[in-house]
N, C-alpha and C. Protein backbone atom coordinates (compact mmCIF):
# COMPACT_ATOMS: atom_id res chain seq x y z
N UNK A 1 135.46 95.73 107.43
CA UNK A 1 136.13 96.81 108.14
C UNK A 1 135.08 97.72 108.75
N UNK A 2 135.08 97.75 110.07
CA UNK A 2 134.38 99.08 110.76
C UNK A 2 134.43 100.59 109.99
N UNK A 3 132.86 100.98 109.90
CA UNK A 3 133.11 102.40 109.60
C UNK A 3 133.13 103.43 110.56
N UNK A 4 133.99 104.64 110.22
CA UNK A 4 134.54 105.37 111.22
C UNK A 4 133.44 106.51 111.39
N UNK A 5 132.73 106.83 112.10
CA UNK A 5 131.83 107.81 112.36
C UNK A 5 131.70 108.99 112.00
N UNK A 6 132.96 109.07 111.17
CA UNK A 6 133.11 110.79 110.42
C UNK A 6 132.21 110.21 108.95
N UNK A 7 131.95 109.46 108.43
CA UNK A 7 131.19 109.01 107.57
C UNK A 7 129.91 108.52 107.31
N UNK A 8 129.23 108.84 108.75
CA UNK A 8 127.72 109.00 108.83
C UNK A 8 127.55 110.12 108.94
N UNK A 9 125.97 110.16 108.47
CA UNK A 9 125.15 111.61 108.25
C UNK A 9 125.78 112.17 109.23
N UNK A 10 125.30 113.59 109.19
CA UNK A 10 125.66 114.84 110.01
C UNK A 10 124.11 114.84 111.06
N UNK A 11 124.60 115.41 111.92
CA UNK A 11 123.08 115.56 112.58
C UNK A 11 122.16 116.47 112.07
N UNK A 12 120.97 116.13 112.56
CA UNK A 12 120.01 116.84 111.87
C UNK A 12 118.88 117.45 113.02
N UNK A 13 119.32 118.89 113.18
CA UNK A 13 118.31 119.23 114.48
C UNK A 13 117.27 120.09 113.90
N UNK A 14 116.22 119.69 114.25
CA UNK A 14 114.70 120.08 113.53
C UNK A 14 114.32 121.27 113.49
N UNK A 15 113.99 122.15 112.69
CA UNK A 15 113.38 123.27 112.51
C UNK A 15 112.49 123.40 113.72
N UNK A 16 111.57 124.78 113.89
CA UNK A 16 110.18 124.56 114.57
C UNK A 16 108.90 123.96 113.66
N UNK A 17 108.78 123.90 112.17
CA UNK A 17 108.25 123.71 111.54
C UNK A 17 108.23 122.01 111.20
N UNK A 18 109.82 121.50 111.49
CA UNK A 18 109.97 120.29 111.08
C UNK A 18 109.15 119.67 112.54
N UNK A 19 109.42 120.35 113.47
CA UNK A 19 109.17 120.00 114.72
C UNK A 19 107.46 119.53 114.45
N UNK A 20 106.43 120.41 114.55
CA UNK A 20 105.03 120.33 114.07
C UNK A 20 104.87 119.34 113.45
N UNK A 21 105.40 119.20 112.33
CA UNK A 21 104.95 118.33 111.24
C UNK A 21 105.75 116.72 111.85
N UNK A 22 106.98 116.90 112.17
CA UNK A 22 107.29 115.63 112.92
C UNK A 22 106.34 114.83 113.59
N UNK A 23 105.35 115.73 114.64
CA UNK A 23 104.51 115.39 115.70
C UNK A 23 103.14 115.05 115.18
N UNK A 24 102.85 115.49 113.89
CA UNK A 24 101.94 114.92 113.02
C UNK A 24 101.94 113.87 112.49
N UNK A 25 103.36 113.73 111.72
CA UNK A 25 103.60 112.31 110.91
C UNK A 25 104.13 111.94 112.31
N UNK A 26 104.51 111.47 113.49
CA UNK A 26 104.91 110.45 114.57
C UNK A 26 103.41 110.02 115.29
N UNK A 27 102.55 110.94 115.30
CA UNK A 27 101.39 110.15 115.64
C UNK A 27 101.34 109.56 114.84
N UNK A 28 100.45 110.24 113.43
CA UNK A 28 99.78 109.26 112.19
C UNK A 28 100.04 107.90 112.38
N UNK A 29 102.00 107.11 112.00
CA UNK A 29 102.72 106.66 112.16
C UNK A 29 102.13 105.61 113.32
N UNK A 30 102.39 106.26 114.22
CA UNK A 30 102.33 105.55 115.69
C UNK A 30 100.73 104.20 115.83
N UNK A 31 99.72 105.39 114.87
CA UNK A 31 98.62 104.41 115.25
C UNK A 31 98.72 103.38 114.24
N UNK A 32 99.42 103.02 113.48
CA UNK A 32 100.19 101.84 112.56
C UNK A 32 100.31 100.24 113.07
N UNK A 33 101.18 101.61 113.56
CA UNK A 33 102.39 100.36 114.81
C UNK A 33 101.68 100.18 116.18
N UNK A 34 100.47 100.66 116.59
CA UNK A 34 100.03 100.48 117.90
C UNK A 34 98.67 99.01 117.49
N UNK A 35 98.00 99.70 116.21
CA UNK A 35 96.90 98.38 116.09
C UNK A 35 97.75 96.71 115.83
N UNK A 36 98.72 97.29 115.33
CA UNK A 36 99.59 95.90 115.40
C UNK A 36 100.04 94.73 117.03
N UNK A 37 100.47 96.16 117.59
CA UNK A 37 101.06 95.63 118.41
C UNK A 37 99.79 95.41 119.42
N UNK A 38 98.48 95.79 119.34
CA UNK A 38 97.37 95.38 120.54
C UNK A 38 96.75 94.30 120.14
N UNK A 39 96.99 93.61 118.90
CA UNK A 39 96.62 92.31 118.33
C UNK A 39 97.91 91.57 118.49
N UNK A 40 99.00 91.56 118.65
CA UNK A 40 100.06 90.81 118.84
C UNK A 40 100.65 90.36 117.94
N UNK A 41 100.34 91.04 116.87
CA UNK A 41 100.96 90.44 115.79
C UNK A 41 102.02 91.20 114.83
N UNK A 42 102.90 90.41 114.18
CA UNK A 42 104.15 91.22 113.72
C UNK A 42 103.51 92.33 112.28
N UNK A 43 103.98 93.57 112.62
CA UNK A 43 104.26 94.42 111.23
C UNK A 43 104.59 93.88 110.22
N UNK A 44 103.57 93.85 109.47
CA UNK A 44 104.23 93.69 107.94
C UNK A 44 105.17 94.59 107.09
N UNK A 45 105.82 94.32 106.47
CA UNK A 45 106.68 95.37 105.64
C UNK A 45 105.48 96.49 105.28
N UNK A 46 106.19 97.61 105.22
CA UNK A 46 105.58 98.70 105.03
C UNK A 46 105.24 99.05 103.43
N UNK A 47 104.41 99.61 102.59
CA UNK A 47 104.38 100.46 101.18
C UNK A 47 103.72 101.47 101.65
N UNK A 48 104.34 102.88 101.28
CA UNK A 48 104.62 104.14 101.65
C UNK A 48 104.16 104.73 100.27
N UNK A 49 103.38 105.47 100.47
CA UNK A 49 102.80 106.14 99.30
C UNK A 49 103.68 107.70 99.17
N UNK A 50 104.77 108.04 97.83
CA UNK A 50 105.99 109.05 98.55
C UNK A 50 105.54 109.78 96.96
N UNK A 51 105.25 110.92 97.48
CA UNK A 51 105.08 112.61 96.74
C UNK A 51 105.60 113.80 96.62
N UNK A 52 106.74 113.95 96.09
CA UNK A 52 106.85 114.74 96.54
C UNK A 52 106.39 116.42 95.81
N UNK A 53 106.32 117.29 95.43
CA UNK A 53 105.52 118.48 95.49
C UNK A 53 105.83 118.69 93.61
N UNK A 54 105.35 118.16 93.06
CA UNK A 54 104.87 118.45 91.51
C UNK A 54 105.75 117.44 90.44
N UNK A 55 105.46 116.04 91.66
CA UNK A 55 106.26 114.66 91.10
C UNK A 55 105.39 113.64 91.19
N UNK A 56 105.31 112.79 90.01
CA UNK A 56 104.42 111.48 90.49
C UNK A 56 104.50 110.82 91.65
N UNK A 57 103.34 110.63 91.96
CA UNK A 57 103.58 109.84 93.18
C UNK A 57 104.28 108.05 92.90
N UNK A 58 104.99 107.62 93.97
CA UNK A 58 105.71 105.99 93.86
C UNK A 58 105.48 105.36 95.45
N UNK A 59 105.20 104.04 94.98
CA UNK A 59 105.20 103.26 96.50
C UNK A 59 106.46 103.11 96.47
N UNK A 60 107.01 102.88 97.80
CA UNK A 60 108.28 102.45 98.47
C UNK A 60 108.14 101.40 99.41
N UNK A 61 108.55 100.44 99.37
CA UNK A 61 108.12 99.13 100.21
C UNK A 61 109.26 99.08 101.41
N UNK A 62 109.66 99.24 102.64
CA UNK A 62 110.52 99.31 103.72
C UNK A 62 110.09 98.04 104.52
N UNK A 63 111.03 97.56 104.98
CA UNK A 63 110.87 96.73 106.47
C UNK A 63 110.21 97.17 106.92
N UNK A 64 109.47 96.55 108.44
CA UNK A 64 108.95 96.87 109.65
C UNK A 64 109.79 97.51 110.23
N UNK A 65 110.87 96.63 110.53
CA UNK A 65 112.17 97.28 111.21
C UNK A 65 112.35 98.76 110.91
N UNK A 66 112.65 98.82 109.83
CA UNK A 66 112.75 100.49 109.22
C UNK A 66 112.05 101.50 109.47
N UNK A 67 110.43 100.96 109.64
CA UNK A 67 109.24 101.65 109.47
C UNK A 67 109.38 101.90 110.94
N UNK A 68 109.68 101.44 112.31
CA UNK A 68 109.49 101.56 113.65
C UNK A 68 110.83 103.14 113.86
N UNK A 69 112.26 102.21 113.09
CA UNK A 69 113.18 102.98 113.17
C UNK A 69 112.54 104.41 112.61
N UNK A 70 111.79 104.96 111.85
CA UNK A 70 111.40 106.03 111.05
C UNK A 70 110.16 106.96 112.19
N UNK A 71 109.52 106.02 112.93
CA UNK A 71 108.62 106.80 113.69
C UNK A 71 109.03 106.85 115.01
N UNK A 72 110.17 106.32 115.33
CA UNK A 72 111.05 106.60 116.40
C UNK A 72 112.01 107.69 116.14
N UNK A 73 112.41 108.21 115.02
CA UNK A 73 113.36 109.41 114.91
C UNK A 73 112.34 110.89 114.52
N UNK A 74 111.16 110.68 114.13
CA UNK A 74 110.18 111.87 113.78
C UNK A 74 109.63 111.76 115.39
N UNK A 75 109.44 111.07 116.01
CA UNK A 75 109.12 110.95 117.68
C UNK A 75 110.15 111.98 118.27
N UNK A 76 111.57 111.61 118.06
CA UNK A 76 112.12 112.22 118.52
C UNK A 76 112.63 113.95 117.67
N UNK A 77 112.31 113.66 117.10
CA UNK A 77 112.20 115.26 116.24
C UNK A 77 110.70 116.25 116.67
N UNK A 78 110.13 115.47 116.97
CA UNK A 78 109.14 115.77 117.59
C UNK A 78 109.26 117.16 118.81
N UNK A 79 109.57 116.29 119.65
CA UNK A 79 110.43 116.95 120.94
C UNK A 79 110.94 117.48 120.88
N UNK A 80 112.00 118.15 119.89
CA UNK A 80 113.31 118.91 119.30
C UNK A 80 114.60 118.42 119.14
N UNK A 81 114.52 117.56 119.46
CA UNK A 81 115.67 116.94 119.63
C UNK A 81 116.79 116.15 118.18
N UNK A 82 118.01 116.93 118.20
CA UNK A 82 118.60 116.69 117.04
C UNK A 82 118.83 115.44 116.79
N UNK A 83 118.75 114.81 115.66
CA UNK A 83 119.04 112.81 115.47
C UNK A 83 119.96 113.34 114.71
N UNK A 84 120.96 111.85 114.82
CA UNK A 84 121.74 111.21 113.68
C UNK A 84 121.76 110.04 113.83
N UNK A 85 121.88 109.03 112.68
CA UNK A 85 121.87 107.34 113.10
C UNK A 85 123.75 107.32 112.52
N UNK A 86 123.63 106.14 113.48
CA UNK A 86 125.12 105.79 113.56
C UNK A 86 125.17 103.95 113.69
N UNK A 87 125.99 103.85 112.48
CA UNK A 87 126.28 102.62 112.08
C UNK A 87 126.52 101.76 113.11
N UNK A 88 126.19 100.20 113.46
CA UNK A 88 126.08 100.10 115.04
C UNK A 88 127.75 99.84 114.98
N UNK A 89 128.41 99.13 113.91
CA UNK A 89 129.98 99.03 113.40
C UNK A 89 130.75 100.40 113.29
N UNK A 90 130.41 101.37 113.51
CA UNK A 90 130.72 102.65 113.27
C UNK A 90 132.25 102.48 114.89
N UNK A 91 133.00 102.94 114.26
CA UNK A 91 134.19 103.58 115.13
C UNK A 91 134.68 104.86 115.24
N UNK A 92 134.81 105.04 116.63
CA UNK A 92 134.62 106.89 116.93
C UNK A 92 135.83 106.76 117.73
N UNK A 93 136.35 108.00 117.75
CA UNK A 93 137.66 108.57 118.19
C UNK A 93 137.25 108.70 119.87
N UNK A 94 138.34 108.55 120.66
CA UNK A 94 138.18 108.64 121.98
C UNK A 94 137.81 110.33 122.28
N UNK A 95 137.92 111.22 121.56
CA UNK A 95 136.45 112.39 121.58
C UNK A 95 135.66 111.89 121.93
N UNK A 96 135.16 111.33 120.40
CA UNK A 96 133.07 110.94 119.92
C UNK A 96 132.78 110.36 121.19
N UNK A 97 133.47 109.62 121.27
CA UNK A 97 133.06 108.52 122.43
C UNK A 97 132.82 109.03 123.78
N UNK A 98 134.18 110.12 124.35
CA UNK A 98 133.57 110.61 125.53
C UNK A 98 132.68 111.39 125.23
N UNK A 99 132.15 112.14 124.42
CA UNK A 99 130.88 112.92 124.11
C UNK A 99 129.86 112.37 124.44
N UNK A 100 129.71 111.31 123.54
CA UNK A 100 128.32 110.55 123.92
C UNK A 100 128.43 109.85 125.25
N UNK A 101 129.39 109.59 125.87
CA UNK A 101 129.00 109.18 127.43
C UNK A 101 129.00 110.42 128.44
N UNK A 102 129.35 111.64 127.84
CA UNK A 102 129.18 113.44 128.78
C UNK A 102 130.15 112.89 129.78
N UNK A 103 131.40 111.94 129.56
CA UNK A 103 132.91 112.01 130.56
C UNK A 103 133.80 113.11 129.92
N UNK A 104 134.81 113.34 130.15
CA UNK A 104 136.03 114.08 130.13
C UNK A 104 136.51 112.76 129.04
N UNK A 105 137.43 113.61 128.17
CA UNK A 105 138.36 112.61 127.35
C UNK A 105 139.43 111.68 128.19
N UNK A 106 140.29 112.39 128.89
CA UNK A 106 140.97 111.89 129.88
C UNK A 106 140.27 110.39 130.70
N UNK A 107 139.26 110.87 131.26
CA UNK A 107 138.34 109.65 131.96
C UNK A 107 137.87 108.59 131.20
N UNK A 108 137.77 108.71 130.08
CA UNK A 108 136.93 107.48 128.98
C UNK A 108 138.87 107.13 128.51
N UNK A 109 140.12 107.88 128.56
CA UNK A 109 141.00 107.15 128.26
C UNK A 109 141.55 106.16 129.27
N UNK A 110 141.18 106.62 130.52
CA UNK A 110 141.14 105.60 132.23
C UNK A 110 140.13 104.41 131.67
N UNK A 111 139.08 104.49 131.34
CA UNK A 111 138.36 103.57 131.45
C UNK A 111 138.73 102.66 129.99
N UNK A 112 139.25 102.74 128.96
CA UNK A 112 140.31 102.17 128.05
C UNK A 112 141.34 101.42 128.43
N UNK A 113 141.77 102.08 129.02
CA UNK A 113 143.19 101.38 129.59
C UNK A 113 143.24 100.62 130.54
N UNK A 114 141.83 100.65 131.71
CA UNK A 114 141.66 99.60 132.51
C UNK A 114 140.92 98.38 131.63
N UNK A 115 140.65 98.80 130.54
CA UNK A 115 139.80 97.19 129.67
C UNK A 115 138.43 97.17 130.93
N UNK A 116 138.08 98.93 130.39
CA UNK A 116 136.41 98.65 130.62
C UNK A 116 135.54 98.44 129.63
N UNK A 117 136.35 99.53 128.21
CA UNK A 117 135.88 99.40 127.26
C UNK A 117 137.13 98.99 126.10
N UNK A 118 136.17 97.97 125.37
CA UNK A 118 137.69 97.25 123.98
C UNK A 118 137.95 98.64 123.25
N UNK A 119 139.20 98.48 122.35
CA UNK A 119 139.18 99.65 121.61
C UNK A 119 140.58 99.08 120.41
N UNK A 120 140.97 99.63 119.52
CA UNK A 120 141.54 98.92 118.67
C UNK A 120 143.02 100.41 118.11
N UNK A 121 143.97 100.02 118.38
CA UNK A 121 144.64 101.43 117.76
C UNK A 121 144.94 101.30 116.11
N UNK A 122 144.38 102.53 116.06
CA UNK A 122 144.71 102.96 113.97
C UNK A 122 145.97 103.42 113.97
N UNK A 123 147.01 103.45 113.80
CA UNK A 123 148.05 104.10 113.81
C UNK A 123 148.42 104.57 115.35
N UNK A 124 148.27 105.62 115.48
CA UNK A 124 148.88 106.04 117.02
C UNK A 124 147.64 106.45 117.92
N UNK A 125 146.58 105.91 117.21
CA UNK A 125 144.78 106.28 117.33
C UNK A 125 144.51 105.42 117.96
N UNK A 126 143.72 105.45 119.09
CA UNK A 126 142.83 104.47 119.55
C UNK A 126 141.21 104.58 118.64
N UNK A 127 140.69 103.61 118.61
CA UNK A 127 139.27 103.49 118.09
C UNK A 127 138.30 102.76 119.05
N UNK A 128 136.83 102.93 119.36
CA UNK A 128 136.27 101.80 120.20
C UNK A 128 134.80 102.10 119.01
N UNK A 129 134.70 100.66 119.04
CA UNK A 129 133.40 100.60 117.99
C UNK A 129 131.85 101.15 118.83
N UNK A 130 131.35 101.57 118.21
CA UNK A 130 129.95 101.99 118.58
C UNK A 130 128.99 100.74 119.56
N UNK A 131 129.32 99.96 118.81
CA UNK A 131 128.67 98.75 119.50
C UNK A 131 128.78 98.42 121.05
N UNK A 132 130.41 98.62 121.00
CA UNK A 132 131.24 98.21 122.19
C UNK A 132 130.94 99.77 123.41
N UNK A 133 131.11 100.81 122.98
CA UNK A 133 130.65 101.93 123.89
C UNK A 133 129.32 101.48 123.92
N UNK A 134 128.34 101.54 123.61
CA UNK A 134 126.74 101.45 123.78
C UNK A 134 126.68 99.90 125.26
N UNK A 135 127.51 99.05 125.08
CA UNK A 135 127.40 97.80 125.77
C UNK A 135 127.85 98.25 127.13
N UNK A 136 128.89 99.17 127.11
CA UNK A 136 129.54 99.75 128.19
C UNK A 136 128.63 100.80 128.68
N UNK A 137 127.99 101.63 127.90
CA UNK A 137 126.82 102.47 128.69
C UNK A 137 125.57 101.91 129.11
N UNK A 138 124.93 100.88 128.64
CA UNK A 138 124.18 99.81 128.97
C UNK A 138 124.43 99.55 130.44
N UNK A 139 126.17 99.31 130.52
CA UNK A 139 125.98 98.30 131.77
C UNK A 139 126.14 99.11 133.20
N UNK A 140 126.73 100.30 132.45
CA UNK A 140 127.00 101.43 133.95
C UNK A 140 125.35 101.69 134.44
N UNK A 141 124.40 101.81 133.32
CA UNK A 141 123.04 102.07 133.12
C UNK A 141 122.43 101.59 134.09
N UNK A 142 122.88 100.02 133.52
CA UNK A 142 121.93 99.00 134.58
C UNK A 142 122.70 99.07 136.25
N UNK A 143 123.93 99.00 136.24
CA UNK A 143 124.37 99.75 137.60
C UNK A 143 123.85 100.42 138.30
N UNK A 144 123.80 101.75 137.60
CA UNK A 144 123.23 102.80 138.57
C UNK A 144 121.64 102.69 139.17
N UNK A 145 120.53 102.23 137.71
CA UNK A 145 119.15 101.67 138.41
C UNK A 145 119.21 100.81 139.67
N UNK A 146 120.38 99.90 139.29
CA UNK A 146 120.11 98.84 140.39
C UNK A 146 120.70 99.72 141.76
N UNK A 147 121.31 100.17 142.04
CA UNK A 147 121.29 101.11 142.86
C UNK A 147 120.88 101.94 143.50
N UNK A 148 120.35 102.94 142.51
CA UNK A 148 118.77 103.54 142.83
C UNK A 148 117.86 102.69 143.44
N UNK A 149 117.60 101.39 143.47
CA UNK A 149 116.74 100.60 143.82
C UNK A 149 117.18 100.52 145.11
N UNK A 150 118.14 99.94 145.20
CA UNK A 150 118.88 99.64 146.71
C UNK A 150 118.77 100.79 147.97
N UNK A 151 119.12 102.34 147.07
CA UNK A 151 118.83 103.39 147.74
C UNK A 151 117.21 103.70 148.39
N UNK A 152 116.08 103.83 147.29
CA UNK A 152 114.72 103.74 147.53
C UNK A 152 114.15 102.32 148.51
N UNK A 153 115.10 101.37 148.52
CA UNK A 153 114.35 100.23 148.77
C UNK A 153 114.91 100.51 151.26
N UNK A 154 116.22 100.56 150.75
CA UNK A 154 116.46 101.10 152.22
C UNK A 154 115.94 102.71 152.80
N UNK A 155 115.50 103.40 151.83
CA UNK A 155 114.92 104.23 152.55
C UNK A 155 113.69 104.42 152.95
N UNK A 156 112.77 103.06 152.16
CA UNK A 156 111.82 102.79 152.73
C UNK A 156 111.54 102.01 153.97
N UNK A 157 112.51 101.23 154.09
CA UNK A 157 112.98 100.15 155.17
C UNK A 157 113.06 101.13 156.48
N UNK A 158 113.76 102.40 156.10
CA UNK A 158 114.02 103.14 157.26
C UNK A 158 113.33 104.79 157.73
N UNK A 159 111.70 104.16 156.68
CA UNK A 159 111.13 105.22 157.03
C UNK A 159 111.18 106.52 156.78
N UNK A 160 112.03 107.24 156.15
CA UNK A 160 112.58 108.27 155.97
C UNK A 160 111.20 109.15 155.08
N UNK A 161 110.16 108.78 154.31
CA UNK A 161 109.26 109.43 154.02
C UNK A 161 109.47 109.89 151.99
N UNK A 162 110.44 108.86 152.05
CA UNK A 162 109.67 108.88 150.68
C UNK A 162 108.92 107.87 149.82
């Protein structure tokens, strides 16, 4: 069964302090994952040496996967920017959903009902899984670049000076 998005973490928007220290541990971090990746070779699972302030210290052994996911959200805490991770099975109310695409509720229920995006009704509820919105913002995504292209590519054609 899909989980419903009221049951992942809450967001978490960074202090100025978390901010600093984010940008400390996302470098550190970063040069990890960069000597790896300039030799071409895959990350090994991670052991994390974890202390916390008048506790023995313990290794913690994580995926790679995890370890990238971890210096990609202190990256972005970095910047200020509030995270939450969301289950990719996670199902959100036709709200959540127009939120994260910045439409009108009304407009993401147009684009439902034309079967732009799948969606599943709970009772008198519509639901669309996380997965399925992300595929649908993906593809408007790749739309609009390719467009942009088309635009830049004829306005070079026609001289216009940019």
């Amino acid at each position: 069964m899909a989980k419903n998005i009221t049951n992942a973490q809450a967001m978490i928007a960074p202090t100025a302090a978390d901010t600093a220290l984010a940008r400390e541990s996302s470098r550190q971090l970063s040069k990890f994952l960069d000597k790896y990746s300039l030799v071409g070779s895959q990350v090994p699972d991670v052991r994390l040496l974890v202390q916390a302030d008048n506790e023995p210290e313990e290794v913690v052994v994580i995926p790679a996967s995890a370890f990238r996911l971890l210096t990609d959200i202190l990256a972005q805490m970095a910047c200020g920017n509030a995270v939450t991770l969301i289950p990719v099975h996670a199902e959100l109310s036709t709200q959540q959903a127009a939120d994260l695409l910045n439409v009108s509720r009304p407009f993401l229920i147009s684009l439902i009902e034309n079967d732009k995006i799948p969606y599943r009704n709970v009772g008198t509820h519509r639901r669309i899984r996380f997965d399925d919105l992300m595929t649908y913002k993906q593809s408007i995504d790749q739309a609009r670049l390719q467009t942009l292209e088309e635009l830049a590519r004829e306005a070079q054609e026609l001289d216009m000076g940019y």
